[in-house]
N, C-alpha and C. Protein backbone atom coordinates (compact mmCIF):
# COMPACT_ATOMS: atom_id res chain seq x y z
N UNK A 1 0.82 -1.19 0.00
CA UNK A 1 0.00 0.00 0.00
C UNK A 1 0.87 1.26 0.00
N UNK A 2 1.93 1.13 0.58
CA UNK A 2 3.09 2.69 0.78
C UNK A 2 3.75 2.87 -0.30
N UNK A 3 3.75 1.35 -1.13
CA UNK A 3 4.38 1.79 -2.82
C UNK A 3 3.42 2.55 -3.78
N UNK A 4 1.38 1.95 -3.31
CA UNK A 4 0.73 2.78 -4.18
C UNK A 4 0.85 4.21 -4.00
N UNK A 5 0.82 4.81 -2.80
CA UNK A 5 0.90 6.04 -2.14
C UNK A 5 1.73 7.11 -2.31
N UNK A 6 3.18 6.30 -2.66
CA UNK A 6 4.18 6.92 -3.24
C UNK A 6 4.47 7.23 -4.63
N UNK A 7 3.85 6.12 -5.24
CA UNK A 7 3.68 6.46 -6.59
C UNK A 7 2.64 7.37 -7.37
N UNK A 8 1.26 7.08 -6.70
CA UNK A 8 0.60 8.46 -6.08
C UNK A 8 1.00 9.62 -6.14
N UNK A 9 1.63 10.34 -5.05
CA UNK A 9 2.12 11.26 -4.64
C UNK A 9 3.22 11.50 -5.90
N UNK A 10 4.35 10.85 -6.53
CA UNK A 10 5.10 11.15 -7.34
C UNK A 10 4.42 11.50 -8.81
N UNK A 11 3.27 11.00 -9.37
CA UNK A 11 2.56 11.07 -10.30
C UNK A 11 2.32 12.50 -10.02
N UNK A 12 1.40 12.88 -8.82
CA UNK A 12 0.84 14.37 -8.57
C UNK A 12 2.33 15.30 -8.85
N UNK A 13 2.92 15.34 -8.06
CA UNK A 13 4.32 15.64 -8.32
C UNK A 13 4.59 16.79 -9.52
N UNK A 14 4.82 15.29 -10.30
CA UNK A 14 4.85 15.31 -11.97
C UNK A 14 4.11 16.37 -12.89
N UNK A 15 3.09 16.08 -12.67
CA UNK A 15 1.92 16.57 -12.87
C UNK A 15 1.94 18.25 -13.41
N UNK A 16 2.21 18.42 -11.64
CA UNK A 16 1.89 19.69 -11.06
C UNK A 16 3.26 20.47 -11.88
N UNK A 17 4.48 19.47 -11.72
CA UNK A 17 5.68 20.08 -12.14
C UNK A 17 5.79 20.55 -13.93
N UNK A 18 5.30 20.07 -14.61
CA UNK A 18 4.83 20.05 -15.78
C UNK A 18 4.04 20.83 -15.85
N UNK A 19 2.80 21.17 -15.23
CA UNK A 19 2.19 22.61 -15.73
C UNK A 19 2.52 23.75 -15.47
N UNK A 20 3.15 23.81 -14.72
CA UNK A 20 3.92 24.89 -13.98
C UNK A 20 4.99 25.36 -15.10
N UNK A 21 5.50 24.36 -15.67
CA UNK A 21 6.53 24.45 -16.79
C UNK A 21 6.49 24.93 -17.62
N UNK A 22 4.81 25.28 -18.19
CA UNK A 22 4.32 25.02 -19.55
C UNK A 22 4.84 26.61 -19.91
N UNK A 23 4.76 26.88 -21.17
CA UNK A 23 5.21 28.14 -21.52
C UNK A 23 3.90 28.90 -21.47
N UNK A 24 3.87 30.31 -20.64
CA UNK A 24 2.69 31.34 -20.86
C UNK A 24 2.22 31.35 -22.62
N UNK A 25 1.12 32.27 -22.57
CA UNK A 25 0.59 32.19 -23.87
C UNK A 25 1.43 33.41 -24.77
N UNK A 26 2.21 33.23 -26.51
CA UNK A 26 2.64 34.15 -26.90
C UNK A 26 1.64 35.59 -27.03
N UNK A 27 2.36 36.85 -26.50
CA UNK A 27 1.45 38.10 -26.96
C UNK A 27 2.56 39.07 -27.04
N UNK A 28 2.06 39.74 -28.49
CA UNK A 28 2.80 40.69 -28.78
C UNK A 28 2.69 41.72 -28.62
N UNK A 29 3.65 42.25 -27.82
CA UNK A 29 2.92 44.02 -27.77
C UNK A 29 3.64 45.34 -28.34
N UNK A 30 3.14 46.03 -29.17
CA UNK A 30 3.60 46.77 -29.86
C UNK A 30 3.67 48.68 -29.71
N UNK A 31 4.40 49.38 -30.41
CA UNK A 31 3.72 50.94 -30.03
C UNK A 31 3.82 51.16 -28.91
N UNK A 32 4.59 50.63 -27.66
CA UNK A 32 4.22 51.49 -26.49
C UNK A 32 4.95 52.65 -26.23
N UNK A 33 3.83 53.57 -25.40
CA UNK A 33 4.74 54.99 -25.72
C UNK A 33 3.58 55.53 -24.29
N UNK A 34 4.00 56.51 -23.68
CA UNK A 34 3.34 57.16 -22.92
C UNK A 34 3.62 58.84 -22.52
N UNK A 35 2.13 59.40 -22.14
CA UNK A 35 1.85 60.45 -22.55
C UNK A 35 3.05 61.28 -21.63
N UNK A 36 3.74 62.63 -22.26
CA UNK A 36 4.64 63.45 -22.07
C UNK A 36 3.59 63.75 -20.45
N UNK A 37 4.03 64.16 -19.48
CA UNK A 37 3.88 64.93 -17.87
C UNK A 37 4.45 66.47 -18.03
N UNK A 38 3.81 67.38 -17.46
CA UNK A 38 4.27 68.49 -17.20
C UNK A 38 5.24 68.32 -15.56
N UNK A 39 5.66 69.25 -15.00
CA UNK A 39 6.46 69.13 -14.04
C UNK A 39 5.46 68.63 -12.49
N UNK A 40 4.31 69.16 -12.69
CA UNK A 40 3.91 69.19 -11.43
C UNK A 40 2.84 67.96 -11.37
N UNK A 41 2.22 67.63 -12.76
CA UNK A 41 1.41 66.51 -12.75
C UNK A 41 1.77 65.14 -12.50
N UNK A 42 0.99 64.51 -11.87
CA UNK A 42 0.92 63.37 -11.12
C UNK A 42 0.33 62.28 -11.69
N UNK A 43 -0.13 62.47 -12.89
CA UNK A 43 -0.63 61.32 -13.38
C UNK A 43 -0.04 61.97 -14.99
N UNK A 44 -0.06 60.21 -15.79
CA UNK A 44 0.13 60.27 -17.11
C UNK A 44 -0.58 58.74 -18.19
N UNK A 45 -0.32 58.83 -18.97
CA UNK A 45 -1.22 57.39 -19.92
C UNK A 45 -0.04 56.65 -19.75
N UNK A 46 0.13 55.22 -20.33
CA UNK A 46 0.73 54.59 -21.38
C UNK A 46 -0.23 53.84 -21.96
N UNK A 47 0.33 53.73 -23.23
CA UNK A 47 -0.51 52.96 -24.81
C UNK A 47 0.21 52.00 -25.04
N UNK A 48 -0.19 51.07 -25.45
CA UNK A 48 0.58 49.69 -26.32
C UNK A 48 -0.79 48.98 -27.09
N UNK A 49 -0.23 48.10 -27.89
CA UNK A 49 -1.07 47.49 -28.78
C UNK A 49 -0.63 46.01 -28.32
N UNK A 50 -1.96 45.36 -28.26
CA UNK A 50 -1.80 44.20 -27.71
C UNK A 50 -2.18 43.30 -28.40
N UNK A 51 -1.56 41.87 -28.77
CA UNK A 51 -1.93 41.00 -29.53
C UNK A 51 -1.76 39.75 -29.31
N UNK A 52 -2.56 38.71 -28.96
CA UNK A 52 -2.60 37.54 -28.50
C UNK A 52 -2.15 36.03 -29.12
N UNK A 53 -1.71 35.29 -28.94
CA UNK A 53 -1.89 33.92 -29.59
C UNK A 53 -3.21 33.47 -29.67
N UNK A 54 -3.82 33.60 -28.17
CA UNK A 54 -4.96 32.80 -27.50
C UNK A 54 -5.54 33.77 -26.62
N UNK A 55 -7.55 33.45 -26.64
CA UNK A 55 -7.54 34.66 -26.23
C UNK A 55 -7.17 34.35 -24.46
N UNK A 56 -7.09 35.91 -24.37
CA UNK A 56 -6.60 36.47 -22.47
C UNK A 56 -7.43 37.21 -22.36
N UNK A 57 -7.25 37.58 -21.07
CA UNK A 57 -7.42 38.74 -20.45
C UNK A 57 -6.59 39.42 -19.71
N UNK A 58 -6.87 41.04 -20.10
CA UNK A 58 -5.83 41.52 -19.11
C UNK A 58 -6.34 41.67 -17.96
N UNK A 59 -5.72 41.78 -16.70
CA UNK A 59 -6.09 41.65 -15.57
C UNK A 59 -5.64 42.93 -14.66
N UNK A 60 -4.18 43.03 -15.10
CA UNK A 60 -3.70 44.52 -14.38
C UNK A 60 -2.58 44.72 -14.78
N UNK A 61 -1.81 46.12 -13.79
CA UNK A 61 -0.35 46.44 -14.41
C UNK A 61 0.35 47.01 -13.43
N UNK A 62 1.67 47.43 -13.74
CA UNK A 62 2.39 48.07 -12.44
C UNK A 62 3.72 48.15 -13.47
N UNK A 63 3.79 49.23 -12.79
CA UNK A 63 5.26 50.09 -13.01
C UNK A 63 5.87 50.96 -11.76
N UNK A 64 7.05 50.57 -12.20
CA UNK A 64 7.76 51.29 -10.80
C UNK A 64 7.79 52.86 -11.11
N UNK A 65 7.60 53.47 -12.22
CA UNK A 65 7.07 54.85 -12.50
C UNK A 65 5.93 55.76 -11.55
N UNK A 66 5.33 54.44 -11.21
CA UNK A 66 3.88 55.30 -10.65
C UNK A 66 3.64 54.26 -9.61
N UNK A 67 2.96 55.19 -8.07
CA UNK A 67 2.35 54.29 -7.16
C UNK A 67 1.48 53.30 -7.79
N UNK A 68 0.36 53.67 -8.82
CA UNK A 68 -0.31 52.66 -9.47
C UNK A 68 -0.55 52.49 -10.66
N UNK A 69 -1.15 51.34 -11.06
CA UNK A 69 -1.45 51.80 -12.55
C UNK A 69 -2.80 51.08 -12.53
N UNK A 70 -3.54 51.75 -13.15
CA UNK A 70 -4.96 51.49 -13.63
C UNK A 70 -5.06 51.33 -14.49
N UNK A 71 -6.38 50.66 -14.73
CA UNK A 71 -6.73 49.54 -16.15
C UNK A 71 -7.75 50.04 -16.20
N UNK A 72 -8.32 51.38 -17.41
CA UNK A 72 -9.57 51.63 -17.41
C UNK A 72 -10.05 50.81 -18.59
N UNK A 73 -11.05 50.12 -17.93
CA UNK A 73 -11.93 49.03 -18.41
C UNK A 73 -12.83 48.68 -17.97
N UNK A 74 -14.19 48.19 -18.64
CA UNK A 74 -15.26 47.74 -17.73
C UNK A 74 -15.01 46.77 -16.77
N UNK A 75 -15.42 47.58 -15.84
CA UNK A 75 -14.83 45.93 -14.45
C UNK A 75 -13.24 45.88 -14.11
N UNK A 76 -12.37 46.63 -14.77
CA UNK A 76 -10.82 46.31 -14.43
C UNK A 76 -10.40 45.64 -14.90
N UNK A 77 -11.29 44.71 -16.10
CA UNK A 77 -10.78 43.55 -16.69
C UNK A 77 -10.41 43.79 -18.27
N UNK A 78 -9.55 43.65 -18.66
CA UNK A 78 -10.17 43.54 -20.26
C UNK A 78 -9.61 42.26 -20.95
N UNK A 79 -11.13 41.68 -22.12
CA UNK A 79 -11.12 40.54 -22.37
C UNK A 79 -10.07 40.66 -23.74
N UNK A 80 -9.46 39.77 -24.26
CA UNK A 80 -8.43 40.04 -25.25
C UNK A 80 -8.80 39.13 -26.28
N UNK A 81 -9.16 38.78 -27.59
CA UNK A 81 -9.79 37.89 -28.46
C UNK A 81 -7.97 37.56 -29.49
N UNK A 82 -8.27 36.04 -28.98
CA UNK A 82 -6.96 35.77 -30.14
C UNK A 82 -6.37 36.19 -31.68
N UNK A 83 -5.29 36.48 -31.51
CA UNK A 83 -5.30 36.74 -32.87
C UNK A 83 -5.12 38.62 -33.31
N UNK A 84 -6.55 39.08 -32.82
CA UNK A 84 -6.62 40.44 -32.90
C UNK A 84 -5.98 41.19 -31.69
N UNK A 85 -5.96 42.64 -32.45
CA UNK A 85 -5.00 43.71 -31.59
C UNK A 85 -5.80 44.65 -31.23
N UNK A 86 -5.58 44.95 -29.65
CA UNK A 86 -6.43 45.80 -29.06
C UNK A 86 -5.67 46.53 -28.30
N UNK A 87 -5.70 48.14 -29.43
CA UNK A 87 -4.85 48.66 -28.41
C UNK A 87 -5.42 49.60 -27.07
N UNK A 88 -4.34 49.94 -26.01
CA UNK A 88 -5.27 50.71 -24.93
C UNK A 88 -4.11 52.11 -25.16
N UNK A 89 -5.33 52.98 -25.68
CA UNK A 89 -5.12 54.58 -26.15
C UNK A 89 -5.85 55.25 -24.93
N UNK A 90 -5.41 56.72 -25.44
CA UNK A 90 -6.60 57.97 -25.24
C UNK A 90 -7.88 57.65 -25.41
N UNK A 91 -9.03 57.95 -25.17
CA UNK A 91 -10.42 57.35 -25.31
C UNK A 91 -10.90 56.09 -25.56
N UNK A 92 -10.08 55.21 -25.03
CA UNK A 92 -10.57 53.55 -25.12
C UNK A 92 -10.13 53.43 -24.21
N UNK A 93 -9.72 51.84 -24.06
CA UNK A 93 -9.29 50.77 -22.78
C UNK A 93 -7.62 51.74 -22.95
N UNK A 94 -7.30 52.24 -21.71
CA UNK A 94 -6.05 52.73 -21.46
C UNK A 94 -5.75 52.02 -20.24
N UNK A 95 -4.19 52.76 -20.04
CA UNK A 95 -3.64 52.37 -18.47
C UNK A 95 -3.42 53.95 -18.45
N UNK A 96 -3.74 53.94 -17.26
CA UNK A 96 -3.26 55.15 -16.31
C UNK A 96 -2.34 55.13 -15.31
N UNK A 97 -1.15 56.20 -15.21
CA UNK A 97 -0.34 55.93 -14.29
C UNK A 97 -0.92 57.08 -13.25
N UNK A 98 -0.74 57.14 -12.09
CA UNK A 98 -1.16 57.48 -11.06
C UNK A 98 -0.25 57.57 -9.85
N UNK A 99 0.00 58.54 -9.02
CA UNK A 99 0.89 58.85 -8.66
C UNK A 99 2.59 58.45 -9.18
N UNK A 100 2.51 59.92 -9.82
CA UNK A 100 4.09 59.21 -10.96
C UNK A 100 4.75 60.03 -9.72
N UNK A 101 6.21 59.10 -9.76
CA UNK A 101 7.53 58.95 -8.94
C UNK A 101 8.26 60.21 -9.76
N UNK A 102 8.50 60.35 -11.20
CA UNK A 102 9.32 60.97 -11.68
C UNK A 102 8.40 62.03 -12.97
N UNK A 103 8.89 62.81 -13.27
CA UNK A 103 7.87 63.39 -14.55
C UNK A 103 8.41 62.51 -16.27
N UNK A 104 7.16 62.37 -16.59
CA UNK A 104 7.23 61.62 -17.94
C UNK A 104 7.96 62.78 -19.04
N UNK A 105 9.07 62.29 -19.89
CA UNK A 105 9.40 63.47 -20.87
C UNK A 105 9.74 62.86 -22.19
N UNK A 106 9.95 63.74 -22.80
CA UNK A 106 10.08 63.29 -24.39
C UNK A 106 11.23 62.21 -24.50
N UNK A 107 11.18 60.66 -24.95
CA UNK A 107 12.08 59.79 -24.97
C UNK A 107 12.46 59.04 -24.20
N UNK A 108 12.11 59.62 -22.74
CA UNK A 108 12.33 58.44 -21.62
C UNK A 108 11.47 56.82 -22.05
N UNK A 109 11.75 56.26 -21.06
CA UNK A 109 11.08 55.04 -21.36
C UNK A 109 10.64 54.02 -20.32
N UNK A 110 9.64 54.18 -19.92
CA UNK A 110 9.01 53.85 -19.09
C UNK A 110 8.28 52.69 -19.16
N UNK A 111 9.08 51.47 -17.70
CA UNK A 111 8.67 50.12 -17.59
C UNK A 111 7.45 49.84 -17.54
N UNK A 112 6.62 49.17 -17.98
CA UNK A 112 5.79 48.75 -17.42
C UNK A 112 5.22 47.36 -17.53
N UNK A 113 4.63 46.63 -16.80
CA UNK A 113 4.84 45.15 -16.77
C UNK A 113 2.55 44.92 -16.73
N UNK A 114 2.34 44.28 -17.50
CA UNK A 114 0.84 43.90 -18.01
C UNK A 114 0.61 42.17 -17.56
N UNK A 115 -0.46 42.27 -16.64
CA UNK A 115 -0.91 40.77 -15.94
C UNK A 115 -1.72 40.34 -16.73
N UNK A 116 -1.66 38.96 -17.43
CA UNK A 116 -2.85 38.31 -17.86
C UNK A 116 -3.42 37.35 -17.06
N UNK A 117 -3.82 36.78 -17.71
CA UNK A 117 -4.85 35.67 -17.22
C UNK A 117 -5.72 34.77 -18.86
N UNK A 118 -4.96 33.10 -18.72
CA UNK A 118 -5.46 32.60 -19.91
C UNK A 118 -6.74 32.02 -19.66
N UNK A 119 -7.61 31.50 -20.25
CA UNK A 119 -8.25 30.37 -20.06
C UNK A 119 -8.32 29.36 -18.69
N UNK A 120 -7.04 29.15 -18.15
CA UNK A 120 -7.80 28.23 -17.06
C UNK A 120 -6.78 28.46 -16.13
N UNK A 121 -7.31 30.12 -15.72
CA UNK A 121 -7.08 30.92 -14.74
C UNK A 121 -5.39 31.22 -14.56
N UNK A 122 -4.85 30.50 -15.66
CA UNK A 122 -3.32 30.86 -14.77
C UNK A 122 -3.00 32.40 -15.43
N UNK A 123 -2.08 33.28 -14.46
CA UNK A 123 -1.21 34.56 -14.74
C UNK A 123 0.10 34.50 -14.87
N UNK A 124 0.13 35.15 -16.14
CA UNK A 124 1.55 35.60 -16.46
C UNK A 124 1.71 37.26 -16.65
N UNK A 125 2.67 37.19 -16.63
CA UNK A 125 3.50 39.06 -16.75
C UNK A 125 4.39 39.19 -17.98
N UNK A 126 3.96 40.53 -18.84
CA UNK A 126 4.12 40.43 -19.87
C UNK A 126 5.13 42.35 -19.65
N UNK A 127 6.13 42.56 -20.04
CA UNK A 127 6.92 43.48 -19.56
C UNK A 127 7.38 44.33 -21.40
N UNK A 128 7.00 45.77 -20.97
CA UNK A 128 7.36 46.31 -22.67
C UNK A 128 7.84 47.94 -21.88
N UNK A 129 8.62 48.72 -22.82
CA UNK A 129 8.99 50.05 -22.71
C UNK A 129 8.04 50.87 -23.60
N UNK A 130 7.38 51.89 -22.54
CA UNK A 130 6.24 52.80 -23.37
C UNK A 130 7.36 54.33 -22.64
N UNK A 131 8.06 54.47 -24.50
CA UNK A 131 8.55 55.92 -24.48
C UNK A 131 7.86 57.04 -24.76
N UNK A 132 8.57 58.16 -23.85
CA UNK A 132 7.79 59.52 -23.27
C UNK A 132 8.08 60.38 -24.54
N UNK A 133 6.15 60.24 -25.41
CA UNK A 133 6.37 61.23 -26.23
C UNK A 133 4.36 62.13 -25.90
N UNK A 134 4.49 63.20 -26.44
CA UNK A 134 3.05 64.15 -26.72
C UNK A 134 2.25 63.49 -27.58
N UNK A 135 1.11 63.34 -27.22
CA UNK A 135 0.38 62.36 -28.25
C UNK A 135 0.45 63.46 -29.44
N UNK A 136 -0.10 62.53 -30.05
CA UNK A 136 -0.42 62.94 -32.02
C UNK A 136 1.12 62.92 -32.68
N UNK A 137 1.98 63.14 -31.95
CA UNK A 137 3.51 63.03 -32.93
C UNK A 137 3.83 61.51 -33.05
N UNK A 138 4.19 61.56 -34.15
CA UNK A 138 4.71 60.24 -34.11
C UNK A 138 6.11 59.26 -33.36
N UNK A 139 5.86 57.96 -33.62
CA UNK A 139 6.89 57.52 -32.91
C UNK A 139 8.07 57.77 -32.93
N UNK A 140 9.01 57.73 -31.98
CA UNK A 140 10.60 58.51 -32.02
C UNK A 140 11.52 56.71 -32.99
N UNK A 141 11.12 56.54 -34.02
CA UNK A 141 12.01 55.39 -34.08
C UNK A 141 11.13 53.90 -34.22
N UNK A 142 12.36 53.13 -34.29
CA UNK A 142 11.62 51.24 -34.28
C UNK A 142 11.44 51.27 -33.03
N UNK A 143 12.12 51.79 -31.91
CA UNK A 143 12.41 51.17 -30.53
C UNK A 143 11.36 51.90 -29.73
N UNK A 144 10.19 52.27 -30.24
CA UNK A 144 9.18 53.14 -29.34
C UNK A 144 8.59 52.12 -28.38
N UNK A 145 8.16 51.20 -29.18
CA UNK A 145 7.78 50.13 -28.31
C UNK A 145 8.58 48.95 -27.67
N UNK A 146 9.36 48.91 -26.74
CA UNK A 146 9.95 47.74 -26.44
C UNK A 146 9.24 46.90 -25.72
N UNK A 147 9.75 45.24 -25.95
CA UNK A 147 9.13 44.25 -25.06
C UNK A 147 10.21 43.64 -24.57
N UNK A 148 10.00 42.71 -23.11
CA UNK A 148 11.44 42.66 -22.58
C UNK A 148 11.17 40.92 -22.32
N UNK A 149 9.70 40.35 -22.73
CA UNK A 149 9.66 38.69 -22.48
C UNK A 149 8.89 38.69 -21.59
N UNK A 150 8.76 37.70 -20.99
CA UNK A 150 7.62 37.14 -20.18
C UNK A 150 8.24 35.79 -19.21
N UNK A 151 7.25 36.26 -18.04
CA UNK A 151 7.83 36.06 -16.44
C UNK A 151 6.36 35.48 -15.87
N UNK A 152 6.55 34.38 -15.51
CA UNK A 152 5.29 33.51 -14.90
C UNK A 152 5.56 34.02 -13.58
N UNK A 153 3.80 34.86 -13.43
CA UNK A 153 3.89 35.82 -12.45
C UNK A 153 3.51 34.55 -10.49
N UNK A 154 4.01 35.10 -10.08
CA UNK A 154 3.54 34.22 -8.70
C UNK A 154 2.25 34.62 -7.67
């Protein structure tokens, strides 16, 4: 009986060790750039374009730029459909930074790290550079949007 038990237990093991393993879902994120700060303001955007393998959801965000970052979206959530790109701008699904640490300026580049959530509930962290430009100008370059990979969040 202590051999079924163990073998048992080593199966679960296995199991568990293997999904844990599995690679997060690919998403590409593109364009990120966030809105220029005057000296005294405390809040600013960032934008990126988001694009899925499979669909997600985003769930939340954080940057060491700002005490917080907000996900304006119905509910805090936003649902992500595979395949297609949804970006979060000015007058749509944005992030808001909220209490910023430093003032946003033309070219800086500011971390910010995006939580999903696939299908059967697991989260990963998805990490891109949204550089400090004035909306309506265009991007400074290829490197407006950086992505830095993905980190199975705990």
């Amino acid at each position: 009986m202590n051999t079924l038990k163990t073998l048992a237990a080593t199966a679960a093991l296995v199991t568990a060790s293997a999904a844990c393993a599995a690679e997060p879902p690919a998403v590409r994120l593109d364009d990120g750039w966030a809105r220029v700060s005057g000296p005294a303001e405390t809040e600013s955007e960032a934008c990126v374009a988001i694009t899925p393998a499979e669909p997600l959801r985003l769930v939340g965000a954080r940057s060491p730029w700002a005490a917080e970052v907000q996900l304006k979206a119905p509910g805090g959530v936003l649902p992500l459909p595979a395949g297609r790109t949804t970006r979060l701008e000015p007058g749509g699904p944005a992030l808001r930074l909220v209490g910023l640490r430093w003032q946003v300026r033309d070219g800086d580049v500011i971390p910010v790290s995006l939580v999903f959530e696939d299908g059967g509930g697991r989260r990963f962290v998805r990490h891109f550079g949204a550089r400090g430009r004035t909306p309506g100008r265009a991007a400074p370059g290829p490197m407006a949007g950086l992505s830095a990979g993905s980190v199975p969040s705990r």
